[in-house]
N, C-alpha and C. Protein backbone atom coordinates (compact mmCIF):
# COMPACT_ATOMS: atom_id res chain seq x y z
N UNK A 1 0.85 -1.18 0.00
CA UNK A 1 0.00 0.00 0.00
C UNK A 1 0.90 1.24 0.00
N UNK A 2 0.41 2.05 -0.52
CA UNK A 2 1.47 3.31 -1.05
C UNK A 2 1.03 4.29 0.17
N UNK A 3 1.70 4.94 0.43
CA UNK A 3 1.69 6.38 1.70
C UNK A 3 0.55 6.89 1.26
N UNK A 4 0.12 7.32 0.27
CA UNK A 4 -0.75 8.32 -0.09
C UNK A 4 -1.99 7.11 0.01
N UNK A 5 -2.31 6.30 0.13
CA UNK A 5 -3.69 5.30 0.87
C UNK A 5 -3.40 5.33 2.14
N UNK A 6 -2.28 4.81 2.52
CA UNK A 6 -2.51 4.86 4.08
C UNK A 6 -3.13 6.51 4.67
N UNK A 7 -2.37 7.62 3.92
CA UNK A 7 -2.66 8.92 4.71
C UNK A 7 -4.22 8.76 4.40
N UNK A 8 -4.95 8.67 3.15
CA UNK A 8 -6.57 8.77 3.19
C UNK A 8 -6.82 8.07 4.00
N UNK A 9 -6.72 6.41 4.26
CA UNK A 9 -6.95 6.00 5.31
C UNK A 9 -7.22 6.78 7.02
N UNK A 10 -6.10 6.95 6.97
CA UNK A 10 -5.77 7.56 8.73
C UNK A 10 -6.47 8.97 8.52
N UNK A 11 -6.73 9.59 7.22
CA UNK A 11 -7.47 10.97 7.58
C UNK A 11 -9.14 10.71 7.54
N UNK A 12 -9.95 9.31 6.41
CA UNK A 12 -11.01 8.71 7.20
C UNK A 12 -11.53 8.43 8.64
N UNK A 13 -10.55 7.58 9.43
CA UNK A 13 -10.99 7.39 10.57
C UNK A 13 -10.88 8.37 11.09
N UNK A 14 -9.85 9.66 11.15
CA UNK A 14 -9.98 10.87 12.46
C UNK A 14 -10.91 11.67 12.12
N UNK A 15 -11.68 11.76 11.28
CA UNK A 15 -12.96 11.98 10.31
C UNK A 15 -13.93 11.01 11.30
N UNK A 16 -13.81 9.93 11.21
CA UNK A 16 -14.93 9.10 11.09
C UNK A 16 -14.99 9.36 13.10
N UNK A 17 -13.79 9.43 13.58
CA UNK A 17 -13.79 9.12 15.09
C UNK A 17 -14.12 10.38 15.42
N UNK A 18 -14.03 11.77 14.98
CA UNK A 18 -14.65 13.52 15.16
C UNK A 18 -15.90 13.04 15.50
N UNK A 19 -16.76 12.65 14.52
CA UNK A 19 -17.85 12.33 14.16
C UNK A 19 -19.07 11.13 14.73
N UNK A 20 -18.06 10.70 15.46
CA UNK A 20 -18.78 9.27 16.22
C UNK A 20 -18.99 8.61 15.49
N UNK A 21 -18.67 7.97 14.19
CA UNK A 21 -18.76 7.12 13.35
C UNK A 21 -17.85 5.62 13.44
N UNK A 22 -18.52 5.00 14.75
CA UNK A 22 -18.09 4.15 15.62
C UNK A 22 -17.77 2.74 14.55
N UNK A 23 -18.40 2.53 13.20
CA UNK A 23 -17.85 1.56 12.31
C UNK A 23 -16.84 2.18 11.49
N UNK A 24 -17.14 3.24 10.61
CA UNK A 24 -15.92 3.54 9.53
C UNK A 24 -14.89 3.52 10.60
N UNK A 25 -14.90 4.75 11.79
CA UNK A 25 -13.07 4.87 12.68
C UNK A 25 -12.60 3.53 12.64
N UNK A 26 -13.37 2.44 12.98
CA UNK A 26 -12.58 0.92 13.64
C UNK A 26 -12.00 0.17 11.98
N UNK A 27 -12.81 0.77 11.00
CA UNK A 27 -12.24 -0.25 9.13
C UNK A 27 -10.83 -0.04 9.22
N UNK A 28 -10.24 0.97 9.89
CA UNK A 28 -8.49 0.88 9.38
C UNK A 28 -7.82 -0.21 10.42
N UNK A 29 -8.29 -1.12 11.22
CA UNK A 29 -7.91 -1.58 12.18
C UNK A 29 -7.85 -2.96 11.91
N UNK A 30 -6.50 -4.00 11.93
CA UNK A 30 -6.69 -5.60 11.62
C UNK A 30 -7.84 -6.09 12.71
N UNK A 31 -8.26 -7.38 12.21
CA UNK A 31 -8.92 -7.95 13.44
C UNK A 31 -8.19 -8.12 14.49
N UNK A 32 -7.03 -8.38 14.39
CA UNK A 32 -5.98 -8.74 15.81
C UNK A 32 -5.34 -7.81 15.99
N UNK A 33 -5.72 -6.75 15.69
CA UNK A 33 -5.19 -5.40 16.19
C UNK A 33 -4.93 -4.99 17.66
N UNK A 34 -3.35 -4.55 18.23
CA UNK A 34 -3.66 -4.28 19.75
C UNK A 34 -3.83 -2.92 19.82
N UNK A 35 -4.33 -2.40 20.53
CA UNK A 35 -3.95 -1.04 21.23
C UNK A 35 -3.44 -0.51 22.94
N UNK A 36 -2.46 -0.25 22.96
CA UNK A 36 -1.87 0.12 23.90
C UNK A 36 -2.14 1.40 24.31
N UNK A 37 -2.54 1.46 25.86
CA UNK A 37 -2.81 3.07 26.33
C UNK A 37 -1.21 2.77 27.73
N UNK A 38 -0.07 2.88 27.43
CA UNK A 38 1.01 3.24 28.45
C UNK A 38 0.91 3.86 29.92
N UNK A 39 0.05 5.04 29.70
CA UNK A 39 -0.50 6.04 31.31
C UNK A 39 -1.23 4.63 31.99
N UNK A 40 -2.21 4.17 31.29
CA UNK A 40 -3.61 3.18 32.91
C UNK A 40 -2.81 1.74 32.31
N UNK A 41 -2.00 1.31 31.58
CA UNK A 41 -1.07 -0.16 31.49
C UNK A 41 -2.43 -0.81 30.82
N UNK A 42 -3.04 0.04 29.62
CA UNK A 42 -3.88 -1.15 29.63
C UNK A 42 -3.43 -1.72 27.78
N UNK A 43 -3.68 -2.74 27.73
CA UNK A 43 -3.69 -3.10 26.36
C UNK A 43 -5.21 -3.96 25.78
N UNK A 44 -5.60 -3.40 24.39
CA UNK A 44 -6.65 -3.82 24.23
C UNK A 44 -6.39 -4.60 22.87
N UNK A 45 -6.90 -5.75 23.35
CA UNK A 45 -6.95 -7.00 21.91
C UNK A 45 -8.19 -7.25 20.85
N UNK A 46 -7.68 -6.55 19.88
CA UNK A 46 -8.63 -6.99 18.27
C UNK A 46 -9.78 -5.72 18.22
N UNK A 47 -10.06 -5.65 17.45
CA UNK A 47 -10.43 -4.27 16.66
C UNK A 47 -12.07 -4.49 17.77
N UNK A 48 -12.55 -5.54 17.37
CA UNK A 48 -13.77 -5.51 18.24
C UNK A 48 -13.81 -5.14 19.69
N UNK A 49 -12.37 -5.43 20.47
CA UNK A 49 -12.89 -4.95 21.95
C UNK A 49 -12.85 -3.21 21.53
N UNK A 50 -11.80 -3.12 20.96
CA UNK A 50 -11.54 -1.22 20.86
C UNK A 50 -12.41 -0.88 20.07
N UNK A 51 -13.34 -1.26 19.23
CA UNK A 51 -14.79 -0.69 18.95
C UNK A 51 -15.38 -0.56 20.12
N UNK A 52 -15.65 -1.73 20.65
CA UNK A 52 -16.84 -2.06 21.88
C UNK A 52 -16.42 -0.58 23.32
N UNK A 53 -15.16 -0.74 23.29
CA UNK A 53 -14.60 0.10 24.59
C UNK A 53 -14.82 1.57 24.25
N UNK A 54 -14.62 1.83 22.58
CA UNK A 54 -14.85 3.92 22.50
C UNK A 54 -15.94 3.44 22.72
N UNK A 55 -17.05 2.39 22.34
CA UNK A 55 -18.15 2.83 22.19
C UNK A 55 -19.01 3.00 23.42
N UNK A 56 -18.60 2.50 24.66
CA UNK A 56 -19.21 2.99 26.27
C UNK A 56 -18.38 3.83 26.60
N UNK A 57 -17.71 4.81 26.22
CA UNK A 57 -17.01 6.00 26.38
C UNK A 57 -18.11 6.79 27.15
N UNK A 58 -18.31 6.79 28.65
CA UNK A 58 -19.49 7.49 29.77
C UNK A 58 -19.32 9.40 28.66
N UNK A 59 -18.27 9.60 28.41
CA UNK A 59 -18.02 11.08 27.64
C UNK A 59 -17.73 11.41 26.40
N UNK A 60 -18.81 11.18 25.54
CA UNK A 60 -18.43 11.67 23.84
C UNK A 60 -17.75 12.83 23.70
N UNK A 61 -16.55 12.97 23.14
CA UNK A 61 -15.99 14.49 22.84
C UNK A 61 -17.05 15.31 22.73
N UNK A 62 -16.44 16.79 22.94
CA UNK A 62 -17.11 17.72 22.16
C UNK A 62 -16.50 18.70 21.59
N UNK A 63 -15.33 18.16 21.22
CA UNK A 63 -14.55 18.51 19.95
C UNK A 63 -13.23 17.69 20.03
N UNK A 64 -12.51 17.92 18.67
CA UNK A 64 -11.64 17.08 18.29
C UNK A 64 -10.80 17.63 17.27
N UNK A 65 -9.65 18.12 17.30
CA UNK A 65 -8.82 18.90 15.91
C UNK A 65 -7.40 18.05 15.83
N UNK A 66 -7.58 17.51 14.96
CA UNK A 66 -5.81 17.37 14.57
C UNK A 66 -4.64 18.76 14.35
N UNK A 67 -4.00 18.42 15.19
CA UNK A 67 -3.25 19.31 15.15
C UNK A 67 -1.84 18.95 13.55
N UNK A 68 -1.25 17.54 13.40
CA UNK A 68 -0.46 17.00 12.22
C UNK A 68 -0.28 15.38 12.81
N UNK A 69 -0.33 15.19 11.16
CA UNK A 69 -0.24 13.75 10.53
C UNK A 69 1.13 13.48 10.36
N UNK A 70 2.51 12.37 10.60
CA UNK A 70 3.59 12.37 9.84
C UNK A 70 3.59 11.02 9.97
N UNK A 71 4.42 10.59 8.78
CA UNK A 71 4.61 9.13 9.13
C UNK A 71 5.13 8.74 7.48
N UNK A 72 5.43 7.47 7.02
CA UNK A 72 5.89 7.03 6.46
C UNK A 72 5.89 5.91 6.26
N UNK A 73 6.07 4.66 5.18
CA UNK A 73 5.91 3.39 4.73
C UNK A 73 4.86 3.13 6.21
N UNK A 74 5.66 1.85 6.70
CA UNK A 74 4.07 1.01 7.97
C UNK A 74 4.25 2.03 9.12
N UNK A 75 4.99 3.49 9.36
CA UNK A 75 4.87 3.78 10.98
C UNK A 75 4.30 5.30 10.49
N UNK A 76 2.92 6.17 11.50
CA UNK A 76 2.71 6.97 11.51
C UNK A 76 2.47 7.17 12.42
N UNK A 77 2.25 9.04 12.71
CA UNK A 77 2.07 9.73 13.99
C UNK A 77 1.05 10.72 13.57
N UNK A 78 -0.03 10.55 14.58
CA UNK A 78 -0.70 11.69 15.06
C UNK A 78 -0.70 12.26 16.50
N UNK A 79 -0.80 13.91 16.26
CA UNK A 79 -1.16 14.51 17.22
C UNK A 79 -2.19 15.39 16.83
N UNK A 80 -2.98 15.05 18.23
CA UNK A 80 -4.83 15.98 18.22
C UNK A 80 -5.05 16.54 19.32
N UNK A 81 -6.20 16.60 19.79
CA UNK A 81 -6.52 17.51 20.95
C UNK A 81 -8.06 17.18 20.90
N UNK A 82 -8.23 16.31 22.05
CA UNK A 82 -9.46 16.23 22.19
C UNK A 82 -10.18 16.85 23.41
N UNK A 83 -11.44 17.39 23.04
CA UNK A 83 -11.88 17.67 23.84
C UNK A 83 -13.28 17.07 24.50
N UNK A 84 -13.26 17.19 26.27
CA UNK A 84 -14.42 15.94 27.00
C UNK A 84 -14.80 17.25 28.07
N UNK A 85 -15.74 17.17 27.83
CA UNK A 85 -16.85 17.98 28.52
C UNK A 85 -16.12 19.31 29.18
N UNK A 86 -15.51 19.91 28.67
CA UNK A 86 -14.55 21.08 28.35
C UNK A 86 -13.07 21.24 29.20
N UNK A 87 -12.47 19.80 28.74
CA UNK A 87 -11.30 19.79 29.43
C UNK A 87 -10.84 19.25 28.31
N UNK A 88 -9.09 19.32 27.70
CA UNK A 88 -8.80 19.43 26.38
C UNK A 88 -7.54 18.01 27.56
N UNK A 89 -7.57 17.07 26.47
CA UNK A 89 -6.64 15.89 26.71
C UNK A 89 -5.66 16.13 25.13
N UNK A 90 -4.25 16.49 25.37
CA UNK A 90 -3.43 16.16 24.11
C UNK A 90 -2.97 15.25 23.90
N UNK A 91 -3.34 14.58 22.85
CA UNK A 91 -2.86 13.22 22.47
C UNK A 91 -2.30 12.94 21.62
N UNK A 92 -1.48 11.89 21.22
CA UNK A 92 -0.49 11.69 20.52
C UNK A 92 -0.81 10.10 20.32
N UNK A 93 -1.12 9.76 18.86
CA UNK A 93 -0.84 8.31 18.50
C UNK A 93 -0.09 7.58 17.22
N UNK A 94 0.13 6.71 17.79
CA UNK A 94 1.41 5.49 16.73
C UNK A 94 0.82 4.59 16.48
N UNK A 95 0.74 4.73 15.31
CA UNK A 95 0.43 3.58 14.50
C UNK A 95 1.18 2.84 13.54
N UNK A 96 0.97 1.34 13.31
CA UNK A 96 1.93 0.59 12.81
C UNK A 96 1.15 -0.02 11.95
N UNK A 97 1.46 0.29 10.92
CA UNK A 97 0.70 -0.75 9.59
C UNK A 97 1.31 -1.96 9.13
N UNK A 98 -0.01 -3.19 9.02
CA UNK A 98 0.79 -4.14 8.16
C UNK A 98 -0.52 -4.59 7.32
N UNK A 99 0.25 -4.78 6.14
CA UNK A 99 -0.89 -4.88 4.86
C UNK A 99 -1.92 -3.95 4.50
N UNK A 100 -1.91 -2.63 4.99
CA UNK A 100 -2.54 -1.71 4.54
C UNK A 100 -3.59 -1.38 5.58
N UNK A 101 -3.43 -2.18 7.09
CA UNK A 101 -4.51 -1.70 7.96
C UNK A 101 -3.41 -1.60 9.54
N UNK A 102 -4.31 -0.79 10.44
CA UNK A 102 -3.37 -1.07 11.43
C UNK A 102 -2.98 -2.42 12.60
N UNK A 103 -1.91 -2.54 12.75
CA UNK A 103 -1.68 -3.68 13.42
C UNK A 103 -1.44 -3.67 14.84
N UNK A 104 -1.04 -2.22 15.18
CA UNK A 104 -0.98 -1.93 16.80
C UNK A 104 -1.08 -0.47 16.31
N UNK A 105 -1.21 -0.15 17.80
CA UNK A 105 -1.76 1.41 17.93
C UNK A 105 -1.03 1.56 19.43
N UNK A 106 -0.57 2.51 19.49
CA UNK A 106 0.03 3.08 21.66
C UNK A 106 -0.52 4.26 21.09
N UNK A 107 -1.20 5.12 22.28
CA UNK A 107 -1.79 6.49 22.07
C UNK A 107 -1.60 7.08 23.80
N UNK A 108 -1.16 8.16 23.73
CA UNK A 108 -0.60 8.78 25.20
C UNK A 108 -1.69 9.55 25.21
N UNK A 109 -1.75 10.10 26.33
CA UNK A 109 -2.97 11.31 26.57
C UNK A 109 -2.18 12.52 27.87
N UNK A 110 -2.69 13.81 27.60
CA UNK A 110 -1.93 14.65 28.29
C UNK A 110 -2.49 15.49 28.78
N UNK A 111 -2.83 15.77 29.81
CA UNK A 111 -3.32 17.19 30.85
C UNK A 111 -2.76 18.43 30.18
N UNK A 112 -3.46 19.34 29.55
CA UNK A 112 -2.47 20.74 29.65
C UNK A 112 -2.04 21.31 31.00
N UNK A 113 -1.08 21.99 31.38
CA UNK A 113 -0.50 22.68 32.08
C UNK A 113 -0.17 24.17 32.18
N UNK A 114 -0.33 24.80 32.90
CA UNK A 114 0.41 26.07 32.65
C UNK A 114 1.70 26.25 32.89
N UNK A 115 2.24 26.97 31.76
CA UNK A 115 3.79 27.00 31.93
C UNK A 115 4.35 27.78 32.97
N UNK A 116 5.44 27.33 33.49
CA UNK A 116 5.96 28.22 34.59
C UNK A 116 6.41 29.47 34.15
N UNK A 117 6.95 29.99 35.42
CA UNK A 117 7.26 31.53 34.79
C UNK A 117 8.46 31.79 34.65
N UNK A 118 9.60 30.70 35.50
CA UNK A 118 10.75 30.65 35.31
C UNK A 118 11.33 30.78 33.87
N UNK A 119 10.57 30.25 33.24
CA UNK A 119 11.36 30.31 31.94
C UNK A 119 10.77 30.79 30.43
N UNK A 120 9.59 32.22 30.94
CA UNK A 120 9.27 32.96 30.26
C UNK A 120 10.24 33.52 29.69
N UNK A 121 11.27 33.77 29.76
CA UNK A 121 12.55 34.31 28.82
C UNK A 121 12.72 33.21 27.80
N UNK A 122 12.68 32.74 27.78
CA UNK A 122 13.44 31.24 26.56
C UNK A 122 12.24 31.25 25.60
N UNK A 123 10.59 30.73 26.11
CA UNK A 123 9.39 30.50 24.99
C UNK A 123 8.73 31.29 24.30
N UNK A 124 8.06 30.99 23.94
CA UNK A 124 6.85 31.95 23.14
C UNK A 124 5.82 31.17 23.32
N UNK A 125 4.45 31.94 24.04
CA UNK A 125 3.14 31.16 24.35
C UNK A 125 2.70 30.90 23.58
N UNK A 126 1.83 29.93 23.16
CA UNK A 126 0.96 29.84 22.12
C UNK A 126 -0.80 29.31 22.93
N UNK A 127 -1.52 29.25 22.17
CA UNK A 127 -2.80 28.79 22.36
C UNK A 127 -2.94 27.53 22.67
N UNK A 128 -1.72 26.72 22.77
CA UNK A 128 -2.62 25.14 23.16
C UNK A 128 -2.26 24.06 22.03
């Protein structure tokens, strides 16, 4: 599968997962697909439990923006920003393709913070 399917691919499902479109998001996913969440140690086996699990999600987003897509032959990266009942989680996920669908997935999730002040000389703020 050539880069330019996989990217339509992976820009379908973050499409399809914005949207609650709880079958198209899960089509890029093998049946024995794992997904790894690293922060709660959990790992989830085959596309059906990680359908079944967003889909009792107690909190549907209420918003969702990709921030960028990168990646290359079977390994890509996203980072987004989701948002749950107006608290913004930044997330970051890896995905690993084999045969044109994904074969594992690890996805981190992140509290924003406010930056300290110590080292207002060095950054430049941005929005998030």
């Amino acid at each position: 599968m050539q880069s330019q399917d996989i990217r339509a691919a992976i820009d379908r499902h973050w499409a399809a997962s914005a949207a609650g479109d709880q079958v198209v998001e899960h089509e890029i996913y093998h049946d024995d697909a794992v997904c790894a969440y690293p922060q709660s140690g959990e790992l989830i086996h085959g596309r059906h439990n990680l359908q079944a699990l967003r889909s009792h999600h107690p909190g549907k987003p209420s918003g969702f923006a990709i921030r960028r897509i990168v990646g290359e032959g079977s390994l890509w990266v996203t980072e987004y920003v989701i948002d749950y009942q107006g608290k913004s989680a930044f997330t970051v996920s890896i995905m690993e393709f084999r045969d044109g669908k994904v074969s594992r997935e690890t996805q981190y999730f992140a509290d924003p913070f406010d930056a300290p002040a110590w080292r207002s000389q060095w950054v430049e703020l941005t929005s998030g």
